[in-house]
N, C-alpha and C. Protein backbone atom coordinates (compact mmCIF):
# COMPACT_ATOMS: atom_id res chain seq x y z
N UNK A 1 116.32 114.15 111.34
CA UNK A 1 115.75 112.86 111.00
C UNK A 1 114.46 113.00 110.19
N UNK A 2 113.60 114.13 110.66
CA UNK A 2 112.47 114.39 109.61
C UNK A 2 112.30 113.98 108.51
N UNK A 3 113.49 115.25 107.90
CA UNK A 3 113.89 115.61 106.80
C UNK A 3 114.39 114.51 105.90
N UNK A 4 114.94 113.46 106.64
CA UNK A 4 116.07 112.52 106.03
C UNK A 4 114.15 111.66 105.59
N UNK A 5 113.24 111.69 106.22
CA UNK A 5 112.56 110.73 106.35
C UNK A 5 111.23 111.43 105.16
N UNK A 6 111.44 112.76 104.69
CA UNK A 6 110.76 112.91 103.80
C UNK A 6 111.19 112.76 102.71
N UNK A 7 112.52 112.98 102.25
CA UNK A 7 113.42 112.76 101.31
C UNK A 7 113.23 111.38 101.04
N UNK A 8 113.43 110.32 101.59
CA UNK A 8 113.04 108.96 101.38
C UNK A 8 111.67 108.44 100.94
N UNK A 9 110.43 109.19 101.65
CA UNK A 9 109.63 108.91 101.43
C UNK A 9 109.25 109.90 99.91
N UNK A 10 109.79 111.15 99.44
CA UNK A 10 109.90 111.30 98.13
C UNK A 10 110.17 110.43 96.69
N UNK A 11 111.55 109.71 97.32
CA UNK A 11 112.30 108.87 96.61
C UNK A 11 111.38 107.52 96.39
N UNK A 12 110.13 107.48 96.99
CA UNK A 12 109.24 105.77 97.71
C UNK A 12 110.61 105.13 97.75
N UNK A 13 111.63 105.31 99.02
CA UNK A 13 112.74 104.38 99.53
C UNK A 13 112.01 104.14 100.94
N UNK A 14 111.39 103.31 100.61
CA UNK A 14 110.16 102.95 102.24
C UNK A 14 110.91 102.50 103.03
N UNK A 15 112.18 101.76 102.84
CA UNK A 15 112.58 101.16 104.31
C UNK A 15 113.64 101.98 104.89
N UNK A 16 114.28 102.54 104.57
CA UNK A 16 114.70 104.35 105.00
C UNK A 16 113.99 105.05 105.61
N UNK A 17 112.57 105.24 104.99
CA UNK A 17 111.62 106.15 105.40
C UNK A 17 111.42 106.17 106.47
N UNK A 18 111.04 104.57 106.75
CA UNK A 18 110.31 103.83 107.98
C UNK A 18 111.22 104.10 108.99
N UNK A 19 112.77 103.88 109.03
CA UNK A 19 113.60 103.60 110.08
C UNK A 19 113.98 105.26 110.44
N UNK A 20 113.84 106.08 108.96
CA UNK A 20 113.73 107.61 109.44
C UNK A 20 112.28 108.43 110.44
N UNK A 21 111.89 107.80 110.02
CA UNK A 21 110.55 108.22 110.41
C UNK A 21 110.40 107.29 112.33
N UNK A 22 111.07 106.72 112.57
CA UNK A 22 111.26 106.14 113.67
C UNK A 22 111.89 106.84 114.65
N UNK A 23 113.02 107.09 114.53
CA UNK A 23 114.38 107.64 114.72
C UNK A 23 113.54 109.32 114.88
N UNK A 24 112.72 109.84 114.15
CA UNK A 24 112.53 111.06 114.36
C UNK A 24 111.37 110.44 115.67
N UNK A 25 110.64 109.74 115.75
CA UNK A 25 109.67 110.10 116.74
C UNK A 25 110.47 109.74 117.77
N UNK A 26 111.47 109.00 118.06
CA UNK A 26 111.80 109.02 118.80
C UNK A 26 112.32 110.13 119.89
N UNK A 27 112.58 110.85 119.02
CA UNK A 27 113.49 112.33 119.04
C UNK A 27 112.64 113.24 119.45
N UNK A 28 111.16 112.52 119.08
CA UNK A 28 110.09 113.69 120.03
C UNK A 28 109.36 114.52 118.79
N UNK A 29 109.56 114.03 117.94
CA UNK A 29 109.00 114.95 116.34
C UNK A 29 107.57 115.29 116.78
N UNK A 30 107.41 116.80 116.53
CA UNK A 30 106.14 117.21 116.88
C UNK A 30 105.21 117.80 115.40
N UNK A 31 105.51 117.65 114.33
CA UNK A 31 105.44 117.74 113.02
C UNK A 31 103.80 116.68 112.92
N UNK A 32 102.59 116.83 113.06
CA UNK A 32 101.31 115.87 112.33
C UNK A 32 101.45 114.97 111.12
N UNK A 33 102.45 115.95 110.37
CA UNK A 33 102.50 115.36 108.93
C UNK A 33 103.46 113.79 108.95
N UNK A 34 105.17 114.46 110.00
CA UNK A 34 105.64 113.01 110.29
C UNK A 34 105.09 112.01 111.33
N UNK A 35 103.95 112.60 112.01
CA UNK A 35 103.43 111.54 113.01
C UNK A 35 102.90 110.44 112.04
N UNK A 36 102.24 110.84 111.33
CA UNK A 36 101.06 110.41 110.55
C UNK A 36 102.18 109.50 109.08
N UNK A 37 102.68 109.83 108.70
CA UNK A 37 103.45 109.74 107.99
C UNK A 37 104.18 108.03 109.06
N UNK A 38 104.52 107.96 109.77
CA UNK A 38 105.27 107.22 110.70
C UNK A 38 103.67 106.34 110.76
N UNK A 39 103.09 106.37 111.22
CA UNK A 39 101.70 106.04 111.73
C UNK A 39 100.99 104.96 110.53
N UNK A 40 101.34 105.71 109.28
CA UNK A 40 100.87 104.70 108.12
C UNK A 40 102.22 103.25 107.87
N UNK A 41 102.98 103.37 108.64
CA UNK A 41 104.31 102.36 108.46
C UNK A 41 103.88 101.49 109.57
N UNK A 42 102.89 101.73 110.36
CA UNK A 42 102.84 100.80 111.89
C UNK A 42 102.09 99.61 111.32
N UNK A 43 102.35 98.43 111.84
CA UNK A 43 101.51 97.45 111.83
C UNK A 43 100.55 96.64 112.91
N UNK A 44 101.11 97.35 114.28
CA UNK A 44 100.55 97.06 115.15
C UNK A 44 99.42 98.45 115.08
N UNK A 45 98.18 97.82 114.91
CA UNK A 45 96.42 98.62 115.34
C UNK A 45 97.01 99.45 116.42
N UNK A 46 96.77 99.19 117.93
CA UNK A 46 97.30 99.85 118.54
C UNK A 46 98.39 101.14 118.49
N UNK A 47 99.39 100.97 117.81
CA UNK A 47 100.16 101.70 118.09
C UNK A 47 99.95 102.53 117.27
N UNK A 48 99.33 102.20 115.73
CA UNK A 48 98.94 103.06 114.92
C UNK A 48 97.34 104.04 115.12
N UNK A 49 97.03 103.84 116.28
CA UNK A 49 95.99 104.45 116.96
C UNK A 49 96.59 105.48 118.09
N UNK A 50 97.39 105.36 118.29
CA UNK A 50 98.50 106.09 119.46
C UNK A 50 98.55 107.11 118.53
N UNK A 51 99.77 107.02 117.40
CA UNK A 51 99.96 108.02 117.31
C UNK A 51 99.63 108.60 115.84
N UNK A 52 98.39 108.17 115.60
CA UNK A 52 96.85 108.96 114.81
C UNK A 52 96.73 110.35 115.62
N UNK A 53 96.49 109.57 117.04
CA UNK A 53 95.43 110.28 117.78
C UNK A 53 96.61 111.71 118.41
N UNK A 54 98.03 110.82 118.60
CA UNK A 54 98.94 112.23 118.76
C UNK A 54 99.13 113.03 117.71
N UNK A 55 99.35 112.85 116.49
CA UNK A 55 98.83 113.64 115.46
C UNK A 55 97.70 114.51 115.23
N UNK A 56 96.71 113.95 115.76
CA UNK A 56 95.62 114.93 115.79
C UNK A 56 95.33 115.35 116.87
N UNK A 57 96.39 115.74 118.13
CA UNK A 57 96.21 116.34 119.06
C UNK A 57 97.04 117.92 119.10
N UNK A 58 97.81 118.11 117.84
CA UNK A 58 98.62 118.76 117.09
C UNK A 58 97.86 119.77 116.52
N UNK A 59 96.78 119.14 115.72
CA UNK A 59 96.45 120.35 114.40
C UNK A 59 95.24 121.31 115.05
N UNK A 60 94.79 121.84 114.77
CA UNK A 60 93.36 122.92 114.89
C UNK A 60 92.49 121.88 114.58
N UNK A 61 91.71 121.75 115.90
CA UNK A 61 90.26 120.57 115.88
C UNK A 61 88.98 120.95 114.91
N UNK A 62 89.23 122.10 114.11
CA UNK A 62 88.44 122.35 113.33
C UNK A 62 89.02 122.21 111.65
N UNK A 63 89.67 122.32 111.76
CA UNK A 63 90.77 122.01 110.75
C UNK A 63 89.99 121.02 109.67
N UNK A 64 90.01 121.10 108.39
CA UNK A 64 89.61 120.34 107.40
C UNK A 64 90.30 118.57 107.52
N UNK A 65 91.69 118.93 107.56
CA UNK A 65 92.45 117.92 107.71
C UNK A 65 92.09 117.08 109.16
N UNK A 66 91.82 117.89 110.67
CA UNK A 66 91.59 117.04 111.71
C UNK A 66 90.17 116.54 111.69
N UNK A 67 89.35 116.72 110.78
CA UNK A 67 88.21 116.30 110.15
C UNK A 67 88.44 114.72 110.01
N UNK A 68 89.23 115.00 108.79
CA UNK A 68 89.37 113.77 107.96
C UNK A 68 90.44 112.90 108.79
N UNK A 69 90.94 112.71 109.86
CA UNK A 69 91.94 111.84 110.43
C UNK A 69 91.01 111.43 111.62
N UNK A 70 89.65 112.79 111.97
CA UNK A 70 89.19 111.80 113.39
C UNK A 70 88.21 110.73 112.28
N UNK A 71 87.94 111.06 111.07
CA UNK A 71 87.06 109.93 110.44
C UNK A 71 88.37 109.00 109.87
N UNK A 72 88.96 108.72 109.45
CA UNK A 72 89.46 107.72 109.43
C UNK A 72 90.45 106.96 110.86
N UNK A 73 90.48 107.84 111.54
CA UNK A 73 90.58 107.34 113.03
C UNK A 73 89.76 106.45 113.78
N UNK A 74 88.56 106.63 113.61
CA UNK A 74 87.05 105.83 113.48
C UNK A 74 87.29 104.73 112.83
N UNK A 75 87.55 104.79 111.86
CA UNK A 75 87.76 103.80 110.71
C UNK A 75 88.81 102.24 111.32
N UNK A 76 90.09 103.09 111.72
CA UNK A 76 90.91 102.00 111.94
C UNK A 76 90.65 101.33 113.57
N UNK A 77 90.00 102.50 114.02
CA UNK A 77 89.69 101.53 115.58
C UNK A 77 88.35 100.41 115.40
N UNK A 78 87.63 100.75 114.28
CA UNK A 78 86.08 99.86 114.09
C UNK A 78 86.86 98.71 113.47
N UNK A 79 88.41 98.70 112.62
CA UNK A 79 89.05 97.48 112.21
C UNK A 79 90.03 97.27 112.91
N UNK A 80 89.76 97.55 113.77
CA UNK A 80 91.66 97.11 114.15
C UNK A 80 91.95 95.24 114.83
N UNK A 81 90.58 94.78 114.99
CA UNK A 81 90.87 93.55 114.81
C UNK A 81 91.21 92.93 113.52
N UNK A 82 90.82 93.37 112.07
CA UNK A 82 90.87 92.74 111.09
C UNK A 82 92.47 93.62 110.65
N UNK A 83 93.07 92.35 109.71
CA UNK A 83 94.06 93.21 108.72
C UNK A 83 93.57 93.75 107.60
N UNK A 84 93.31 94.87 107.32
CA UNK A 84 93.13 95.76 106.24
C UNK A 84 93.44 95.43 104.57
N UNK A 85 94.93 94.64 104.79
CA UNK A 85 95.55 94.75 103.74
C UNK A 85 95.42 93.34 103.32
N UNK A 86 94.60 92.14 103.94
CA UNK A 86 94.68 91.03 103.43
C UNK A 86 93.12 90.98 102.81
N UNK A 87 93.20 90.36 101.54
CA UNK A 87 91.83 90.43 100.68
C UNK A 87 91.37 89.24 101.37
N UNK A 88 89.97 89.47 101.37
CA UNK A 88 88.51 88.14 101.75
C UNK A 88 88.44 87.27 101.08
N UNK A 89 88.90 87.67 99.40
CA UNK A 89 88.76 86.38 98.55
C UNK A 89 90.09 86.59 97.67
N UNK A 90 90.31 85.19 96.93
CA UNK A 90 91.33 85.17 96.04
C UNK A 90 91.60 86.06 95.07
N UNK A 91 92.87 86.79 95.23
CA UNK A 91 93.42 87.73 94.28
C UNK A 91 93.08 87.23 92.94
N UNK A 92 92.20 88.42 91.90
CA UNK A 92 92.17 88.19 90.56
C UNK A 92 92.79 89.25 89.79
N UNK A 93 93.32 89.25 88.41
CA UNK A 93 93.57 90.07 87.60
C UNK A 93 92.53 90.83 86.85
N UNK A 94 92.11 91.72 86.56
CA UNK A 94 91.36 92.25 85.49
C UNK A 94 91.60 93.47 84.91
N UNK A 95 91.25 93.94 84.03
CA UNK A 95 91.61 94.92 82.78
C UNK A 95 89.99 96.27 82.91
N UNK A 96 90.37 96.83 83.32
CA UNK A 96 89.30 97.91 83.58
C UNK A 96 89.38 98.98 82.69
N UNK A 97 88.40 99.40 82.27
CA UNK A 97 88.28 100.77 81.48
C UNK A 97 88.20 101.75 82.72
N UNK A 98 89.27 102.81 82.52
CA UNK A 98 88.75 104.22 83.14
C UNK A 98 88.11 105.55 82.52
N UNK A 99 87.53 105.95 82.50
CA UNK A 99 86.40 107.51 82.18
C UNK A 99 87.28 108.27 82.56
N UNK A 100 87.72 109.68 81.79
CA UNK A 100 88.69 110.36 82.82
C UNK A 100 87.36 111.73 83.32
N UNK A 101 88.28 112.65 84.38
CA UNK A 101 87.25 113.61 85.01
C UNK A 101 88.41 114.90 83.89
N UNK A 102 87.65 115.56 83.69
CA UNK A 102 88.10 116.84 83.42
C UNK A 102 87.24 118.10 84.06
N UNK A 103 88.21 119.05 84.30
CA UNK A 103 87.60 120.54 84.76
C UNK A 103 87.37 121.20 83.73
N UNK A 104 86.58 122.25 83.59
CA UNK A 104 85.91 123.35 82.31
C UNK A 104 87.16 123.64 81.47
N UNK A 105 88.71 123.64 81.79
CA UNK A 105 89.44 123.95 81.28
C UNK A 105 89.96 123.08 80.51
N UNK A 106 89.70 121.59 80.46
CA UNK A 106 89.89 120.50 79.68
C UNK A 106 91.28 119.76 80.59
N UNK A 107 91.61 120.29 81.58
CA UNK A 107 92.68 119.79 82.70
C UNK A 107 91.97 118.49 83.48
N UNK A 108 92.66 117.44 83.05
CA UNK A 108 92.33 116.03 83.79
C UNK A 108 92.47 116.14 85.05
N UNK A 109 91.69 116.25 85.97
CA UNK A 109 91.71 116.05 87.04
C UNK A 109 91.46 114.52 87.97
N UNK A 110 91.09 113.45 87.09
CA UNK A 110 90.94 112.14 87.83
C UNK A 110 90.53 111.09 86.62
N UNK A 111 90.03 109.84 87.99
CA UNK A 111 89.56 108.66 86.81
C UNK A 111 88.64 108.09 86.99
N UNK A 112 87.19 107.87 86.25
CA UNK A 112 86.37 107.00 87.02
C UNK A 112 86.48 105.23 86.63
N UNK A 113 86.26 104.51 87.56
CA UNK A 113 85.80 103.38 86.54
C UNK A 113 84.33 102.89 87.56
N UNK A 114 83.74 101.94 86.63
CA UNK A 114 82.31 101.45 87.20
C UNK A 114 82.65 100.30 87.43
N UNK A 115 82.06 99.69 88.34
CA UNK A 115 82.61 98.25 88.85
C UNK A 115 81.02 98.50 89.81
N UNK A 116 80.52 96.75 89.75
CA UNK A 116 79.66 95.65 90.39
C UNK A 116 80.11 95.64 91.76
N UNK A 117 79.13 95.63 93.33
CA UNK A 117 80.12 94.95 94.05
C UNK A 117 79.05 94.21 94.29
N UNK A 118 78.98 92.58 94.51
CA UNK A 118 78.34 91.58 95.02
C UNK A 118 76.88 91.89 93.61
N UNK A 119 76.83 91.46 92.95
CA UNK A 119 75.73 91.91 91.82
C UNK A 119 74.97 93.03 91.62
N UNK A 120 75.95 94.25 92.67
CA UNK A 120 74.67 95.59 92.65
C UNK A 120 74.77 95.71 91.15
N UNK A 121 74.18 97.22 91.44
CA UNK A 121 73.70 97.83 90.10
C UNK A 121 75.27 98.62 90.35
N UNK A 122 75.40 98.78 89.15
CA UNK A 122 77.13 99.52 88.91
C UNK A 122 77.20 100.93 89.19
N UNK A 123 78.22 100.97 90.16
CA UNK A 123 78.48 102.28 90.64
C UNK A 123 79.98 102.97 89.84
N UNK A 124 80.32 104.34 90.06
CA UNK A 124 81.24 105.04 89.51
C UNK A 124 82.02 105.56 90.53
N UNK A 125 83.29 104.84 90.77
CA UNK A 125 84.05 105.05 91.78
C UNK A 125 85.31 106.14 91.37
N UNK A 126 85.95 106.70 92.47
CA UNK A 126 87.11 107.50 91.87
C UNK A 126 88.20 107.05 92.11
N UNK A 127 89.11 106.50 91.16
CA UNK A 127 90.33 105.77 91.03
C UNK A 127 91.56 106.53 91.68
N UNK A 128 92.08 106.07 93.04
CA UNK A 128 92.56 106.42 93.79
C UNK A 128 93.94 105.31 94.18
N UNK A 129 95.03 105.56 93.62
CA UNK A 129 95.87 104.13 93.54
C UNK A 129 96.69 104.61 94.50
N UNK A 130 96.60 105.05 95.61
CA UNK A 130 97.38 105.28 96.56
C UNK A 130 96.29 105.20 97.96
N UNK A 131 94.91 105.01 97.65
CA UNK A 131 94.52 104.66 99.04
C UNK A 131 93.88 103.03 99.27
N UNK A 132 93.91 102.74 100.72
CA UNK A 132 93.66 101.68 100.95
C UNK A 132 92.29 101.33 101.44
N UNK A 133 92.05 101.95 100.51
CA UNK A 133 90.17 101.50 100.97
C UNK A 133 89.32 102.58 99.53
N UNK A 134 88.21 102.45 100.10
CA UNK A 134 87.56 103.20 98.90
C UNK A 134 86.03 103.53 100.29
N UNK A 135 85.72 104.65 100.01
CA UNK A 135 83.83 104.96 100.52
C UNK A 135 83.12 105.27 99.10
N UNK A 136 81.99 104.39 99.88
CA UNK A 136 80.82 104.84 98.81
C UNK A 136 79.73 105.28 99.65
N UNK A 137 78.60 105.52 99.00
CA UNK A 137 77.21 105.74 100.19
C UNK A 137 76.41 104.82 100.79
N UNK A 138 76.15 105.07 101.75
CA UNK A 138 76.06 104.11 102.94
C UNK A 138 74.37 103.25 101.81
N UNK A 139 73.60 104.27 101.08
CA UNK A 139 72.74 103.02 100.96
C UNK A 139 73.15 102.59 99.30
N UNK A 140 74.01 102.64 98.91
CA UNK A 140 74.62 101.91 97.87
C UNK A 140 75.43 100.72 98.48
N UNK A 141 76.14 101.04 99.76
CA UNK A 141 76.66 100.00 100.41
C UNK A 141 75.47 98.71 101.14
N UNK A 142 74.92 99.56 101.45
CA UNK A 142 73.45 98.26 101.77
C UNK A 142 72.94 97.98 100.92
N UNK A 143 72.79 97.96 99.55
CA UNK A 143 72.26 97.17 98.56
C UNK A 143 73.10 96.10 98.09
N UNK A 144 74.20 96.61 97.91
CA UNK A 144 75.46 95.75 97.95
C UNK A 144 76.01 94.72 98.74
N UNK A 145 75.20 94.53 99.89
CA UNK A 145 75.22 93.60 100.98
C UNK A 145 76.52 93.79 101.48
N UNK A 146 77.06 95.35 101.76
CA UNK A 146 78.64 95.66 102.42
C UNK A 146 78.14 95.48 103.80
N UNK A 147 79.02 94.98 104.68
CA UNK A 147 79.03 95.50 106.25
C UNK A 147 79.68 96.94 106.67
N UNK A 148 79.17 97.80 107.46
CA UNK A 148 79.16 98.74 107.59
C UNK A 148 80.65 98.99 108.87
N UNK A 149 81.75 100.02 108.28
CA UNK A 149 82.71 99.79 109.29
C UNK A 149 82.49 101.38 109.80
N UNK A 150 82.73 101.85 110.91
CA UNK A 150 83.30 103.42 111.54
C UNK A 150 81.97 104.04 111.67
């Protein structure tokens, strides 16, 4: 079932994925990558805090990666009353310039763009179209009048 459930999630055939990725935990999948993997499909807070936290009961607690899951583990328990995925204000369109990043070798490695938040002074974010959130620094975020989550 793993397998069937990475293959899908290769293909982005998400609702395969999801029902693969089910079907394997059920089965007892001891794999971090499909916990977690399964874990980003949950919609219930709770349950997607379950099995975060069984995922990262899996890897080496020193681990780079169990780093970054107990901080965004933080993250989703400081929101787990709010939905994540619903915007505060009305969806707009806009047309952004991106900066690209290159390494010494002239190999693109990323994208910046600068964007305002609440009238700050313009920051340079890294264009990341696969995550659901963005960090900046905590006192760029207080000038910005952000509330502080995790």
């Amino acid at each position: 079932m793993a397998a069937k459930a990475l293959l899908h999630l290769r293909q982005a055939d998400f609702v395969p994925a999801e029902r693969s990725l089910k079907e394997a935990l059920a089965l007892g999948a001891k794999n971090p990558d499909f916990i977690l993997a399964a874990a980003s499909f949950e919609k219930d807070p709770e349950r997607d805090i379950a099995l975060t936290e069984k995922a990262l009961s899996l890897l080496d607690s020193g681990s780079q990666m169990a780093k970054s899951i107990r901080a965004s583990l933080q993250l989703t328990k400081s929101m787990k009353s709010r939905d994540r995925s619903k915007l505060s204000s009305p969806y707009t369109a806009y047309s952004i310039e991106a900066s690209l990043i290159r390494e010494p070798n002239s190999q693109q490695t990323g994208q910046l763009v600068r964007v305002r938040i609440n009238r700050s002074k313009t920051l340079s974010l890294l264009l990341d179209t696969g995550a659901s959130g963005f960090l900046i620094r905590k006192k760029s975020a207080l000038k910005a009048g952000l509330e502080q989550e995790g």
